[in-house]
C-alpha atoms as a PDB file:
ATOM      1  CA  UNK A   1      -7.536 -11.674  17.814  1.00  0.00           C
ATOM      2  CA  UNK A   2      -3.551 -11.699  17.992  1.00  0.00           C
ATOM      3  CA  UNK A   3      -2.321  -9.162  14.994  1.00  0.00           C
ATOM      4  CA  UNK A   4       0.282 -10.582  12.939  1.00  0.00           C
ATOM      5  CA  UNK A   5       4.053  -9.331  12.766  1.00  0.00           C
ATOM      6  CA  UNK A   6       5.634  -7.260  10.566  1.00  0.00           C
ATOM      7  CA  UNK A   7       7.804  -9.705   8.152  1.00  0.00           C
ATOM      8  CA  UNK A   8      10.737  -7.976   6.397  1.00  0.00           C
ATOM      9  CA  UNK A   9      10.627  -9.344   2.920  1.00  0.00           C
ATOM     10  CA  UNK A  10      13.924 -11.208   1.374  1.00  0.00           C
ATOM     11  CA  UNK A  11      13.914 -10.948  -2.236  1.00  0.00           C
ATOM     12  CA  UNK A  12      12.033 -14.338  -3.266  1.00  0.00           C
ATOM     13  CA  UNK A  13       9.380 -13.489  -1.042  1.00  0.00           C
ATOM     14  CA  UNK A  14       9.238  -9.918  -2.445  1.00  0.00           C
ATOM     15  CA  UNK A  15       9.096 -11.517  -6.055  1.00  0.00           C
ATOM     16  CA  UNK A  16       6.118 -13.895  -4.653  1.00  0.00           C
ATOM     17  CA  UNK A  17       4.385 -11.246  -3.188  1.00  0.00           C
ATOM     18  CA  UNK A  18       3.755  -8.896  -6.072  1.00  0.00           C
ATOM     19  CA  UNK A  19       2.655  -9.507 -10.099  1.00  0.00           C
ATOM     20  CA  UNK A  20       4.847  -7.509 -12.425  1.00  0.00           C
ATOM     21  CA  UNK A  21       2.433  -4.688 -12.632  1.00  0.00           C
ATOM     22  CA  UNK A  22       2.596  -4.200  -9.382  1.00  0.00           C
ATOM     23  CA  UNK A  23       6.545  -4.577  -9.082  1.00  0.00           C
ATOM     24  CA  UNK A  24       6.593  -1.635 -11.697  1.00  0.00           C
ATOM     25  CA  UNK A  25       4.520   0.603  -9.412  1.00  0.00           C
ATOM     26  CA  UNK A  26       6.609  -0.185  -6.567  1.00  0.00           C
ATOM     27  CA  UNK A  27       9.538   0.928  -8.537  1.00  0.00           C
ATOM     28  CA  UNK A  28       7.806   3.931  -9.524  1.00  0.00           C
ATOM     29  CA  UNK A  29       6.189   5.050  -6.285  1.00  0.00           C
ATOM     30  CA  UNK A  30      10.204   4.238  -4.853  1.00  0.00           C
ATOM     31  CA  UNK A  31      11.596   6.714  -7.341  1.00  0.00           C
ATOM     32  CA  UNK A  32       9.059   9.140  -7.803  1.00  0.00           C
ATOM     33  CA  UNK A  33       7.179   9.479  -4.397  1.00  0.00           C
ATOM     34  CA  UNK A  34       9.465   9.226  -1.713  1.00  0.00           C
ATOM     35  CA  UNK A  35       9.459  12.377   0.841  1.00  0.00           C
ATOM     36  CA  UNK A  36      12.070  13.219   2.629  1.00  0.00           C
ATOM     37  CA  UNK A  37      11.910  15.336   6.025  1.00  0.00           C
ATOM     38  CA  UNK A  38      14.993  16.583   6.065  1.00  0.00           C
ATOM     39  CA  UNK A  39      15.247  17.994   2.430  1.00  0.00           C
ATOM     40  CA  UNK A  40      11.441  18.990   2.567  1.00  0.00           C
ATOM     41  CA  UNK A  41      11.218  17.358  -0.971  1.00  0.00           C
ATOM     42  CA  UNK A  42      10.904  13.869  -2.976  1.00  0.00           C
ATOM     43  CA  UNK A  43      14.071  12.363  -1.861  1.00  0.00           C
ATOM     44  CA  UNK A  44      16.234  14.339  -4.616  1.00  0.00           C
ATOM     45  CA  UNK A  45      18.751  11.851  -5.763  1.00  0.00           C
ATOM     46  CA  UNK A  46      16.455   8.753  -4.742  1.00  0.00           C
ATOM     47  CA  UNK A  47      16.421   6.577  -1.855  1.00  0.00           C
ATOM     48  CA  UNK A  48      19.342   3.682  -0.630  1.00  0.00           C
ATOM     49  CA  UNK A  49      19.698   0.920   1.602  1.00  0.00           C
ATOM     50  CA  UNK A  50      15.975  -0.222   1.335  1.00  0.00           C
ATOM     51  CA  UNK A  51      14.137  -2.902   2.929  1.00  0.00           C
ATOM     52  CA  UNK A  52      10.848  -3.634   2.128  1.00  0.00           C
ATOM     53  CA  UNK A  53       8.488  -4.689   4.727  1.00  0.00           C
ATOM     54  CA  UNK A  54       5.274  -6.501   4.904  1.00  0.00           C
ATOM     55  CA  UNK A  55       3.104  -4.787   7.584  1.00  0.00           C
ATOM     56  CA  UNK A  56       1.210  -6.225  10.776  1.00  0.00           C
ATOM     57  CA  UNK A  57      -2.191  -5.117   8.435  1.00  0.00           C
ATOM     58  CA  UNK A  58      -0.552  -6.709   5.077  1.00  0.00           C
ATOM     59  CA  UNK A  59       0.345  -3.886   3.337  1.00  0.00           C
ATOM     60  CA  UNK A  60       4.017  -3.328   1.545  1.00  0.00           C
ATOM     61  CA  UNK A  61       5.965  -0.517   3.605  1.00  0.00           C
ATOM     62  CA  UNK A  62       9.475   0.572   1.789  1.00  0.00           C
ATOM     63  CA  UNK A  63      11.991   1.554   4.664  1.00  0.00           C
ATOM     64  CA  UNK A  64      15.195   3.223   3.777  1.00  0.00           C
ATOM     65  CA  UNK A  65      17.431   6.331   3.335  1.00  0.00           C
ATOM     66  CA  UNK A  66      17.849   9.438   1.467  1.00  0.00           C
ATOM     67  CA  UNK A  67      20.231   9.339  -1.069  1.00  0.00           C
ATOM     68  CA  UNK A  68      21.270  13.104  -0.787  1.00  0.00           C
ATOM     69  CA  UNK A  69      21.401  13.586   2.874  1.00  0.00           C
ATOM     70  CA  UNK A  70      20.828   9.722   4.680  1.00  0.00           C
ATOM     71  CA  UNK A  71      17.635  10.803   6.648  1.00  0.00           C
ATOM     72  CA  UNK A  72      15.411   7.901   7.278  1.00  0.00           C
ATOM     73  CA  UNK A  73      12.613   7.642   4.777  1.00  0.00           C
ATOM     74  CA  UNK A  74       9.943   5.118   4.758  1.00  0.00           C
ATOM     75  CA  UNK A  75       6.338   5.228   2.634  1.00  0.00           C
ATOM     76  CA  UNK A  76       3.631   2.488   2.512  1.00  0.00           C
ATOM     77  CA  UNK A  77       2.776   1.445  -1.038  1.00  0.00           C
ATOM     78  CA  UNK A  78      -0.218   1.898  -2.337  1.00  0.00           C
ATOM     79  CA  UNK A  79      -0.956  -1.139  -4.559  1.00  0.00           C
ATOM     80  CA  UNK A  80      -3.760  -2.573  -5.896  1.00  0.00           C
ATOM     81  CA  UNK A  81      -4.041  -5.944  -4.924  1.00  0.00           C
ATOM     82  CA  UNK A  82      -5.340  -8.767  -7.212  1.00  0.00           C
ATOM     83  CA  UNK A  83      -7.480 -11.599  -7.091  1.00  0.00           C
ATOM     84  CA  UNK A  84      -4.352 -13.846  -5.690  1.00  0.00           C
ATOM     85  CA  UNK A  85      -2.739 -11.016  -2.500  1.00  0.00           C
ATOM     86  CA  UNK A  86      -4.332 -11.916   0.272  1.00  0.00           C
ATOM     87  CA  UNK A  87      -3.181 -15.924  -0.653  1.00  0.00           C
ATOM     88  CA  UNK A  88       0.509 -14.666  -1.332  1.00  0.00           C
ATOM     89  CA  UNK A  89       0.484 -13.209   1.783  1.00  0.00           C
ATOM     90  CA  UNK A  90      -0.921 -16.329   3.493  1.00  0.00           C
ATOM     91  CA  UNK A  91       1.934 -18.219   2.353  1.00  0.00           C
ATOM     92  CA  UNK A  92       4.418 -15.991   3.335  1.00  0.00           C
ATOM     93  CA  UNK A  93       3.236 -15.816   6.480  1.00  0.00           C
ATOM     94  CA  UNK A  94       2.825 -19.417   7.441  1.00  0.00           C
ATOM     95  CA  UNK A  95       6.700 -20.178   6.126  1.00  0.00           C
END
């Protein structure tokens, strides 16, 4: 079975994809949980230039860069899905 490609989200698809609870944990998890490498912390002044990425395996991966020092940064988010995901996803997919 072919696996599917990873889909960078544009903003519509991003507002599609998620309910607004989990929209606020995305925010949170991309301010709060970020590591960075390079400054061996949570990205200290937050994270820039973010894409947001919807994986081969459908699940939301945040791309991007430190704020404090640019290092890449990436971290898969961790969201409960409800009832209506895996049909989101569908759509986006087949557009």
């Amino acid at each position: 079975m072919p696996q599917d490609e990873e889909i960078e989200l544009v903003s519509s698809q991003f507002d599609s994809l998620l309910n607004k609870e989990q929209k606020e944990a995305f925010n949170y998890l991309l301010e709060h949980t970020v590591f960075c490498p390079n400054c061996s912390n949570i990205c200290p002044q937050g994270v820039v230039d973010h894409i947001t990425v919807l994986t081969d395996v459908d699940e939301v991966l945040m791309k991007g860069k430190c704020a404090k020092c640019g290092s890449g940064v990436r971290r898969l988010m961790l969201i409960e899905e409800d009832a209506g995901f895996a049909d989101r996803v569908k759509e986006i997919r087949n557009n």
